[in-house]
PDB file of N, CA and C in Angstrom:
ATOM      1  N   UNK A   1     117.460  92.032  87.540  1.00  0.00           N
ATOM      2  CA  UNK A   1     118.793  92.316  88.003  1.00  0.00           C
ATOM      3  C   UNK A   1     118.709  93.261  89.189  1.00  0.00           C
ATOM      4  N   UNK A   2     119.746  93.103  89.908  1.00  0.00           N
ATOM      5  CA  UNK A   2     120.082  93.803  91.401  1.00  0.00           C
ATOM      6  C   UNK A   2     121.480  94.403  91.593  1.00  0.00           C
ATOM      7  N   UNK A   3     121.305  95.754  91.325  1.00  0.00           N
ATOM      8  CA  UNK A   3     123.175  96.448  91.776  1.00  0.00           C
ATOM      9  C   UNK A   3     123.062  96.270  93.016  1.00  0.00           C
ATOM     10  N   UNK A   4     123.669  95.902  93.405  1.00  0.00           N
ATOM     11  CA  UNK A   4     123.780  96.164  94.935  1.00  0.00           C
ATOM     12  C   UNK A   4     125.189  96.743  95.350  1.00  0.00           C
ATOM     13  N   UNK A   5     125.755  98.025  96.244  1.00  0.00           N
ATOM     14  CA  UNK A   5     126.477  98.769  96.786  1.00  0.00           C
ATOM     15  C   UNK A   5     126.655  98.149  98.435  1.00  0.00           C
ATOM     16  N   UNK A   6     128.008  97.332  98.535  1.00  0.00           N
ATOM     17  CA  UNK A   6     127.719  96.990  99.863  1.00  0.00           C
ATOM     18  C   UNK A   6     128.884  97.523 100.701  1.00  0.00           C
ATOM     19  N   UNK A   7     129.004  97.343 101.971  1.00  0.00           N
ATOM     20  CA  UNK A   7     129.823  97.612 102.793  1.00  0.00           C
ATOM     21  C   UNK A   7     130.961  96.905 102.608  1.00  0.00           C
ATOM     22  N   UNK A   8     132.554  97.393 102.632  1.00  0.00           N
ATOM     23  CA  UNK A   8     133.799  96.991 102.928  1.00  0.00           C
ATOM     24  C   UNK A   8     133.602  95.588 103.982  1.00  0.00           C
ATOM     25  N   UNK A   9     134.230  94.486 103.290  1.00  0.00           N
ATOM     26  CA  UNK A   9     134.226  92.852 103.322  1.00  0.00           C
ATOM     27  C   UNK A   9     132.441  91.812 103.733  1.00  0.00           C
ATOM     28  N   UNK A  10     132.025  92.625 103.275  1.00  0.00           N
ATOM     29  CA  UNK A  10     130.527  92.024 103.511  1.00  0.00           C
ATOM     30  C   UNK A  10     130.724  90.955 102.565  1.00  0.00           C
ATOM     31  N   UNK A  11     130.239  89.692 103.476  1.00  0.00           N
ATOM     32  CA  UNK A  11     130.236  88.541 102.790  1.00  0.00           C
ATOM     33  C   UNK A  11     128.798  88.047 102.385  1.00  0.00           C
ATOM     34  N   UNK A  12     128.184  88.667 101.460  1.00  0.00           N
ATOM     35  CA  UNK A  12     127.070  88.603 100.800  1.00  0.00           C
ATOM     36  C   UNK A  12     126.404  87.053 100.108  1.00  0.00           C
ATOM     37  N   UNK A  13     127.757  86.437  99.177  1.00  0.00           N
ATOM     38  CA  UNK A  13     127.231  85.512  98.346  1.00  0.00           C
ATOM     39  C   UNK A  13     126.790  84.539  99.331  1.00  0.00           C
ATOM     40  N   UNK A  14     127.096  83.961 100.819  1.00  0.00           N
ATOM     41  CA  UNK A  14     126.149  82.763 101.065  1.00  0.00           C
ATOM     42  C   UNK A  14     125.097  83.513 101.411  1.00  0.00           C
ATOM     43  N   UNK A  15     124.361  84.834 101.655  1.00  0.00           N
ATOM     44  CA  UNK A  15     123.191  85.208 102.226  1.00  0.00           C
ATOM     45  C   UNK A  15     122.227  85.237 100.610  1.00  0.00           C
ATOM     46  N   UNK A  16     122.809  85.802  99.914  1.00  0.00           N
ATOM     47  CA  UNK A  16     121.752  85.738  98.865  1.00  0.00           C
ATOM     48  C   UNK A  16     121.631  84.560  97.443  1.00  0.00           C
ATOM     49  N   UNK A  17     122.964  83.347  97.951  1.00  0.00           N
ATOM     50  CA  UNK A  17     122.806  82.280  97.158  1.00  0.00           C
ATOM     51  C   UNK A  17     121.210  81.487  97.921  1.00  0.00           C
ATOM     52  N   UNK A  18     121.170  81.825  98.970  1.00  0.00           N
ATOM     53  CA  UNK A  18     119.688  81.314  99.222  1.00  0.00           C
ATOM     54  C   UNK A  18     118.865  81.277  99.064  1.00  0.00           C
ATOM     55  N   UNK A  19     118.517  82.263  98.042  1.00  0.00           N
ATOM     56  CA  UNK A  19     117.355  82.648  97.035  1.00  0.00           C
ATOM     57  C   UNK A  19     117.335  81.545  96.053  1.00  0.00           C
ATOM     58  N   UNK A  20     118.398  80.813  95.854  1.00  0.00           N
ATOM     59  CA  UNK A  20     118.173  79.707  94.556  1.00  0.00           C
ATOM     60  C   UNK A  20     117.541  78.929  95.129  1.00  0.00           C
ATOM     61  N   UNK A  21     116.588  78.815  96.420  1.00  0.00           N
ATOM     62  CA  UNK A  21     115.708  77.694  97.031  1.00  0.00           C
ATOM     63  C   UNK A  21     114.512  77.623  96.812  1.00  0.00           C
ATOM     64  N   UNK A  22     114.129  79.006  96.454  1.00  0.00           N
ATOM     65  CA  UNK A  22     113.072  78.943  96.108  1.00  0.00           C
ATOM     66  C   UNK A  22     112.589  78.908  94.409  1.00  0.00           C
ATOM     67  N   UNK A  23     111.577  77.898  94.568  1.00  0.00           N
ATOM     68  CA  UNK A  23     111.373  77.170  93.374  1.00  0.00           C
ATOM     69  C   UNK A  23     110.844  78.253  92.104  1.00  0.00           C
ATOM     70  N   UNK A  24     110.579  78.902  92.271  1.00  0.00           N
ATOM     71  CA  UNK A  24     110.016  80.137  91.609  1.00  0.00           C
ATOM     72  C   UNK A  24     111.228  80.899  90.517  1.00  0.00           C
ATOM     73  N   UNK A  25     112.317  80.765  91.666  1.00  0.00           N
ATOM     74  CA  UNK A  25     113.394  81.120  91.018  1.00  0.00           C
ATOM     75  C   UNK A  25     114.238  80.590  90.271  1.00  0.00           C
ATOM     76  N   UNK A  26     114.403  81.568  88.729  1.00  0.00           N
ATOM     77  CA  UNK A  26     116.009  80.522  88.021  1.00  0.00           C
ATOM     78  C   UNK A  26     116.802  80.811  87.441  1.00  0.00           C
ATOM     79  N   UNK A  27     117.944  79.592  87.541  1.00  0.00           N
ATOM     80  CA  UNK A  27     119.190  80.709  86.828  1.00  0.00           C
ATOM     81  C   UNK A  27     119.882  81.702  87.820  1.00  0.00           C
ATOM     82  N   UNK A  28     119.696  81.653  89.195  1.00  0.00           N
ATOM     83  CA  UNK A  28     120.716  82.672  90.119  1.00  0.00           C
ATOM     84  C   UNK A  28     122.007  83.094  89.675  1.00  0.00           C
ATOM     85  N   UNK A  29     122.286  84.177  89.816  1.00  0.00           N
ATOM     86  CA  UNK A  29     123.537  84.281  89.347  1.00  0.00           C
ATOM     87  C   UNK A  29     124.320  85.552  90.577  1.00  0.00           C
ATOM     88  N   UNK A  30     125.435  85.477  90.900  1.00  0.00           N
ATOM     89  CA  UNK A  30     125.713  86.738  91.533  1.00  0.00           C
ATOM     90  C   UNK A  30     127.236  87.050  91.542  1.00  0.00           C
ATOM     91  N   UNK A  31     127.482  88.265  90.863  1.00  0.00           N
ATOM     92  CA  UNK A  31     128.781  88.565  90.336  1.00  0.00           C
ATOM     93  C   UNK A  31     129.207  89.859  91.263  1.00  0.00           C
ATOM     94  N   UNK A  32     130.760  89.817  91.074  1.00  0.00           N
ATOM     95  CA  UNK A  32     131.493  91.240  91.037  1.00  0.00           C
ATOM     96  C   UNK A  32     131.532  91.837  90.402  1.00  0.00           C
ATOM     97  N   UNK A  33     131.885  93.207  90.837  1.00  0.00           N
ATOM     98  CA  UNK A  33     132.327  94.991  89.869  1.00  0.00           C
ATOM     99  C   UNK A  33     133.766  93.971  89.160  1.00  0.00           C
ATOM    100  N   UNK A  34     134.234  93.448  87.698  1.00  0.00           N
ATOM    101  CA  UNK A  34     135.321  93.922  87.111  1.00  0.00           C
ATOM    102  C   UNK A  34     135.681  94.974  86.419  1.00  0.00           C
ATOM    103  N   UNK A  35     136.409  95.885  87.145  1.00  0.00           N
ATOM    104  CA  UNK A  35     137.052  97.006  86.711  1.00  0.00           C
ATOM    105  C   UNK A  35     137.794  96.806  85.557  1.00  0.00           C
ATOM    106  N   UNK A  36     137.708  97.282  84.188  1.00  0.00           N
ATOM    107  CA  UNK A  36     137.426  97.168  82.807  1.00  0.00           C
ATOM    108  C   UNK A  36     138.362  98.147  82.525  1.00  0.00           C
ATOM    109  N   UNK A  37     138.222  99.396  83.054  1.00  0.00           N
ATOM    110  CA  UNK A  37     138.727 100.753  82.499  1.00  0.00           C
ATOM    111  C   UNK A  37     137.337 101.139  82.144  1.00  0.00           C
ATOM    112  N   UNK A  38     136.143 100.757  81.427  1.00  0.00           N
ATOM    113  CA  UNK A  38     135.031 101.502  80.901  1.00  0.00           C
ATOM    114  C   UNK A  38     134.407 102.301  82.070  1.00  0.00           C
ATOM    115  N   UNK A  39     134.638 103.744  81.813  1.00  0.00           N
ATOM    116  CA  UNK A  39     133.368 105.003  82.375  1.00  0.00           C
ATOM    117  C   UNK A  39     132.252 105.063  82.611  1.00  0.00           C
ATOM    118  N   UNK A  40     132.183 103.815  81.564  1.00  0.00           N
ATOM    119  CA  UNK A  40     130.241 103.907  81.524  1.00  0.00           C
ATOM    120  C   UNK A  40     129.986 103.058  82.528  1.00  0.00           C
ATOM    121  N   UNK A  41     130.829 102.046  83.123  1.00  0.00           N
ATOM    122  CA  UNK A  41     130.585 100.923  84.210  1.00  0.00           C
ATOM    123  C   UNK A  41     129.901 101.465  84.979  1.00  0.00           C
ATOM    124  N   UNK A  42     128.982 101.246  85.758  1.00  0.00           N
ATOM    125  CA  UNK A  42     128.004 101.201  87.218  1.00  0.00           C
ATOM    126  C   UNK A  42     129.137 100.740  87.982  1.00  0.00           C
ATOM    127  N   UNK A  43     130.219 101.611  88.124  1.00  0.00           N
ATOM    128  CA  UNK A  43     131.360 101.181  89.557  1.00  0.00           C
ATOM    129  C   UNK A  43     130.922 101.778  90.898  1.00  0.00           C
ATOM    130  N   UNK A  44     130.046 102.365  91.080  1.00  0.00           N
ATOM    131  CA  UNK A  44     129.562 102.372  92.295  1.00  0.00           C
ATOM    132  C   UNK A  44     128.716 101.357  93.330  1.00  0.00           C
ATOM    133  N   UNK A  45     128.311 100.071  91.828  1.00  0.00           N
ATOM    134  CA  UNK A  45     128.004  98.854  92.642  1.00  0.00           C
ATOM    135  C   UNK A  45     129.069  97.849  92.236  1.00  0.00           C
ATOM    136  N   UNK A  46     129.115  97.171  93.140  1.00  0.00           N
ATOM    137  CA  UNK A  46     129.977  96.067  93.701  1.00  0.00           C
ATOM    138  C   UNK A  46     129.297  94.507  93.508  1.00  0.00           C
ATOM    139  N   UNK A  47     128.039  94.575  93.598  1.00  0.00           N
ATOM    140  CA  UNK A  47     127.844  93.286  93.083  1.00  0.00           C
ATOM    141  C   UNK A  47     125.978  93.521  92.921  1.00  0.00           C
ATOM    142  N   UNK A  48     126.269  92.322  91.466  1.00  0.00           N
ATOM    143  CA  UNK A  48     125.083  91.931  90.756  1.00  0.00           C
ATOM    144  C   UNK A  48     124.110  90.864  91.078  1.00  0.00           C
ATOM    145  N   UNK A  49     123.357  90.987  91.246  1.00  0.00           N
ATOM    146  CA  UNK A  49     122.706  89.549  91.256  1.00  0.00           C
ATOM    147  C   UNK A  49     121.236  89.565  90.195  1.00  0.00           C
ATOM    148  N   UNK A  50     121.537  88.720  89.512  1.00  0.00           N
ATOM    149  CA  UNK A  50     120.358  87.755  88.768  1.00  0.00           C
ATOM    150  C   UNK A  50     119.674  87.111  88.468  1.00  0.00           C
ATOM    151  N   UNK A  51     118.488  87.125  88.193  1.00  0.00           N
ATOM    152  CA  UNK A  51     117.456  85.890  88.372  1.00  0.00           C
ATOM    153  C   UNK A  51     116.220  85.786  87.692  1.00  0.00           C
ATOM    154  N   UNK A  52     116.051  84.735  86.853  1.00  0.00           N
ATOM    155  CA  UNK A  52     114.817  84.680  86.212  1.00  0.00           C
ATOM    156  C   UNK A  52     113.869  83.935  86.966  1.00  0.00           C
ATOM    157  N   UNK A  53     112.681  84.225  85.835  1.00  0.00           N
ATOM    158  CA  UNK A  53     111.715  83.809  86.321  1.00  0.00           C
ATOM    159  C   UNK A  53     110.568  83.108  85.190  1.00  0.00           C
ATOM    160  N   UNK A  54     109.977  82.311  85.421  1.00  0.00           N
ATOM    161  CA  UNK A  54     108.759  81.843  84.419  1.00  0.00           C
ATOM    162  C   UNK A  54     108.189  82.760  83.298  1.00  0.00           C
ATOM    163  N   UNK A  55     107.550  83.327  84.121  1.00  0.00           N
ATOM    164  CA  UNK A  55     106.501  84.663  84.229  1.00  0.00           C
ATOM    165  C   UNK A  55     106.433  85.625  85.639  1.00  0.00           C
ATOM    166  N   UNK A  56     105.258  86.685  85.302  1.00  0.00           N
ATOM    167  CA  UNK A  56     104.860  87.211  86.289  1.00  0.00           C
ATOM    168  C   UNK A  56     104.773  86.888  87.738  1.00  0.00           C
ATOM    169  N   UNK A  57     103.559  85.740  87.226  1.00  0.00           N
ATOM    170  CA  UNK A  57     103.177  85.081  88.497  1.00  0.00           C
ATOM    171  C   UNK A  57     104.342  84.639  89.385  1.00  0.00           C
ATOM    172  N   UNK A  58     105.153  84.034  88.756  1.00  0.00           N
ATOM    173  CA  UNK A  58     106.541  83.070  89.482  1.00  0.00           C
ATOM    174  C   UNK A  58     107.282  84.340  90.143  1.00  0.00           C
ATOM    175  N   UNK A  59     107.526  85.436  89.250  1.00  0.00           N
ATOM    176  CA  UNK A  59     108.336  87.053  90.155  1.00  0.00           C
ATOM    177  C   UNK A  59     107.466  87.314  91.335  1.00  0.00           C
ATOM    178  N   UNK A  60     105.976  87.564  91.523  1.00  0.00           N
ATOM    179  CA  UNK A  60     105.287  87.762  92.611  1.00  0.00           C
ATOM    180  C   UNK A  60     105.213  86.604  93.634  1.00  0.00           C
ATOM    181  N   UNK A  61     105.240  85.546  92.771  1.00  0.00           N
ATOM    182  CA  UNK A  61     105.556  84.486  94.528  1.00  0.00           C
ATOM    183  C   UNK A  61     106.737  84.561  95.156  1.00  0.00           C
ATOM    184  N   UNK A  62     107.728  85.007  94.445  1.00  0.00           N
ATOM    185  CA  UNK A  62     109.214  84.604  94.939  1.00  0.00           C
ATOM    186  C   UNK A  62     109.351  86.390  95.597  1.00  0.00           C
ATOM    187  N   UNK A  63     108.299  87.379  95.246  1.00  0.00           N
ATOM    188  CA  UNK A  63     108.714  88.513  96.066  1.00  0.00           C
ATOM    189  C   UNK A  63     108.022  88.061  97.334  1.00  0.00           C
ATOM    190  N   UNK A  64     106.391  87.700  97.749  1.00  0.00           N
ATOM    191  CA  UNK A  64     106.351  87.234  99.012  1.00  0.00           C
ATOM    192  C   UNK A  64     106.910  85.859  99.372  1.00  0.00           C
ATOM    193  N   UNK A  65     107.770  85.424  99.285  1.00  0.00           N
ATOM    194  CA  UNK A  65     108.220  84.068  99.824  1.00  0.00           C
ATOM    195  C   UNK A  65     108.771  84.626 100.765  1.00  0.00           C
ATOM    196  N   UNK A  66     108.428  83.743 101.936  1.00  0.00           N
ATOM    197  CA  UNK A  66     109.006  83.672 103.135  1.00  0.00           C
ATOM    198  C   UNK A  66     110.332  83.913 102.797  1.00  0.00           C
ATOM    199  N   UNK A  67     111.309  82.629 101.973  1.00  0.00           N
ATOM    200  CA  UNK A  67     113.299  83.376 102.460  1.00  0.00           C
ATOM    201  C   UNK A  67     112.989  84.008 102.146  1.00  0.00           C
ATOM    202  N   UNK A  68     112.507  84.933 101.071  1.00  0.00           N
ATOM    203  CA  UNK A  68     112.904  85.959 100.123  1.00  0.00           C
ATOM    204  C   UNK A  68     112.715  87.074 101.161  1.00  0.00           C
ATOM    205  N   UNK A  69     111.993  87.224 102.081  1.00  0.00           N
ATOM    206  CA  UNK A  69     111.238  88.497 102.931  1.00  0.00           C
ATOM    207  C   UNK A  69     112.600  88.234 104.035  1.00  0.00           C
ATOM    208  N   UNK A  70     112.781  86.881 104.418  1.00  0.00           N
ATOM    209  CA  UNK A  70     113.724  86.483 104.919  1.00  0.00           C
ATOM    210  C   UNK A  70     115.102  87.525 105.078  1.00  0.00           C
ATOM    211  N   UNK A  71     115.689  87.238 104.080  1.00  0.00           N
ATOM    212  CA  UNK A  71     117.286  87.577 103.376  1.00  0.00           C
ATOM    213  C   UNK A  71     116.837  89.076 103.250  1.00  0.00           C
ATOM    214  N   UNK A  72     115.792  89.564 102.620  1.00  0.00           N
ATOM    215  CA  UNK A  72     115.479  90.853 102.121  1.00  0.00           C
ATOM    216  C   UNK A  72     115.832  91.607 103.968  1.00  0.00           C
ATOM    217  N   UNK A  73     115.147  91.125 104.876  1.00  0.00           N
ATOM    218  CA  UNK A  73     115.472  91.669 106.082  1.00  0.00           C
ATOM    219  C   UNK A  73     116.793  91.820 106.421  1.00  0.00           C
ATOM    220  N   UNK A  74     117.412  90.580 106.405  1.00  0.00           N
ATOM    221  CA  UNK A  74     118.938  90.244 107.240  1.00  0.00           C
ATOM    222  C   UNK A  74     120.229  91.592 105.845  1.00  0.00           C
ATOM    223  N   UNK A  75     119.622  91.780 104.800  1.00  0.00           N
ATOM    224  CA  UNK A  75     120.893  91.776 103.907  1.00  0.00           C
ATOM    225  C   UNK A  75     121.147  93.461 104.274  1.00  0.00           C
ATOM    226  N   UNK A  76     119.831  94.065 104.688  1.00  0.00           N
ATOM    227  CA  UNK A  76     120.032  95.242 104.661  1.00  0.00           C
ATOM    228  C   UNK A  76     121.482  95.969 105.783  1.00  0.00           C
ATOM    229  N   UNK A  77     121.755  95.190 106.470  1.00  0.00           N
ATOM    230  CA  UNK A  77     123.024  95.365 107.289  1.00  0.00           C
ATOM    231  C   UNK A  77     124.102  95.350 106.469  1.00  0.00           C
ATOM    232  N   UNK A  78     124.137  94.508 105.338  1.00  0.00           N
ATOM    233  CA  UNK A  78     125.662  94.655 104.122  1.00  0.00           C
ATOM    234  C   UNK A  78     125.185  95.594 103.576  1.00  0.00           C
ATOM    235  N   UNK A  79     124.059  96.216 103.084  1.00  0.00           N
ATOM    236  CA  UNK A  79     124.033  97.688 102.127  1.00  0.00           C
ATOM    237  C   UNK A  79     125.035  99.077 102.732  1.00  0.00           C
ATOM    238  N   UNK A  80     125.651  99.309 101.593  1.00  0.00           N
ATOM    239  CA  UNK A  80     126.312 100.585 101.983  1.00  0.00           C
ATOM    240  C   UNK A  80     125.614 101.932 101.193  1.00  0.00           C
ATOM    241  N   UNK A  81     124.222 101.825 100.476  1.00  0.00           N
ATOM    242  CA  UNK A  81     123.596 102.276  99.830  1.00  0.00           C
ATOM    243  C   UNK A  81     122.407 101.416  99.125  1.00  0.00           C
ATOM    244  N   UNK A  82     121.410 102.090  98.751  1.00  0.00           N
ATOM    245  CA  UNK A  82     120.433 102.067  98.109  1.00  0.00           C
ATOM    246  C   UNK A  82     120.846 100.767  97.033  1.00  0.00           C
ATOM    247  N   UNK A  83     119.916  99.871  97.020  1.00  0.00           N
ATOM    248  CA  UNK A  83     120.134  99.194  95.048  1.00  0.00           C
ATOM    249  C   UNK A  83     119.351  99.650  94.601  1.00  0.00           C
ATOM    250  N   UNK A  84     119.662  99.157  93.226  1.00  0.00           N
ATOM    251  CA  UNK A  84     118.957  99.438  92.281  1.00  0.00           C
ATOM    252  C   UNK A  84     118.149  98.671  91.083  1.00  0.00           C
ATOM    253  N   UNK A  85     117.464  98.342  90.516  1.00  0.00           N
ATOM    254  CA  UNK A  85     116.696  96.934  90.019  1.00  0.00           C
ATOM    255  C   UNK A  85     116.704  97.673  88.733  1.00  0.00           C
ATOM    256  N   UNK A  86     117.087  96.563  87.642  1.00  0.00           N
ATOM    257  CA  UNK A  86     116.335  96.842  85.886  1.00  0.00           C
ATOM    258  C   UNK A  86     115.331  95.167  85.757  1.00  0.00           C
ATOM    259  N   UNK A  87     114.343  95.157  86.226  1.00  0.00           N
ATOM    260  CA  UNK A  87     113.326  94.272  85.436  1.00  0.00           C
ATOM    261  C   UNK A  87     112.841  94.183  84.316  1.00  0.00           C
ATOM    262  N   UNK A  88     113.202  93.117  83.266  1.00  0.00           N
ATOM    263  CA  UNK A  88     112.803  93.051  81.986  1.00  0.00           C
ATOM    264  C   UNK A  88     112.343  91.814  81.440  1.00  0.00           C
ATOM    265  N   UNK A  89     111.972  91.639  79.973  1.00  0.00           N
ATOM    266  CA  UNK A  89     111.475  91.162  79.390  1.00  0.00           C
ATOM    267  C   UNK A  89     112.274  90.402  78.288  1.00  0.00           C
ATOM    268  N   UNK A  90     112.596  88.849  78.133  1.00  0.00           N
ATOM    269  CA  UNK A  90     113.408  88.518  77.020  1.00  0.00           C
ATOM    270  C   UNK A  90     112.496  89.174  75.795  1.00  0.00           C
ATOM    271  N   UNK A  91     112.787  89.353  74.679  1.00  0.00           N
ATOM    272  CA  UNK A  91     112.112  89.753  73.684  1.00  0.00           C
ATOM    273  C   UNK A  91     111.735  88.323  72.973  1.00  0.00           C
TER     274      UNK A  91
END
């Protein structure tokens, strides 16, 4: 998973739906902040994005893949802050 904090009307979802191209990757997913009322929300990010993977191996090809280095360059212009990543493990 990816918080991402972006800039006022950054149109994000066609830059990082492009990640579902690469084969490595699955299951893309990329959501909005719904404001809930809950405190505990991460409302300082604005949008999620998700994505599995095989295994290991399949996360390390899809970090050097060309788009991926790609988009990773171009997106940093919509950041209005730092993200933040939780990588895990289905049990």
């Amino acid at each position: 998973m990816a918080y991402l904090d972006t800039k006022a009307n950054a149109n994000v979802d066609a830059n990082l739906s492009q990640l579902a191209q690469i084969e490595t990757v699955k299951n893309l997913q990329i959501g909005t902040f719904w404001k809930l009322g809950d405190e505990r929300a991460l409302a300082t990010y604005d949008v999620l994005m998700e994505m599995g993977f095989t295994d290991e191996a399949a996360y390390r090809a899809h970090q050097q893949h060309p788009l991926h280095l790609q988009v990773k360059a171009q997106f940093g212009a919509y950041l209005a802050g730092p993200l933040a990543t939780y990588d895990y493990q289905v049990r």
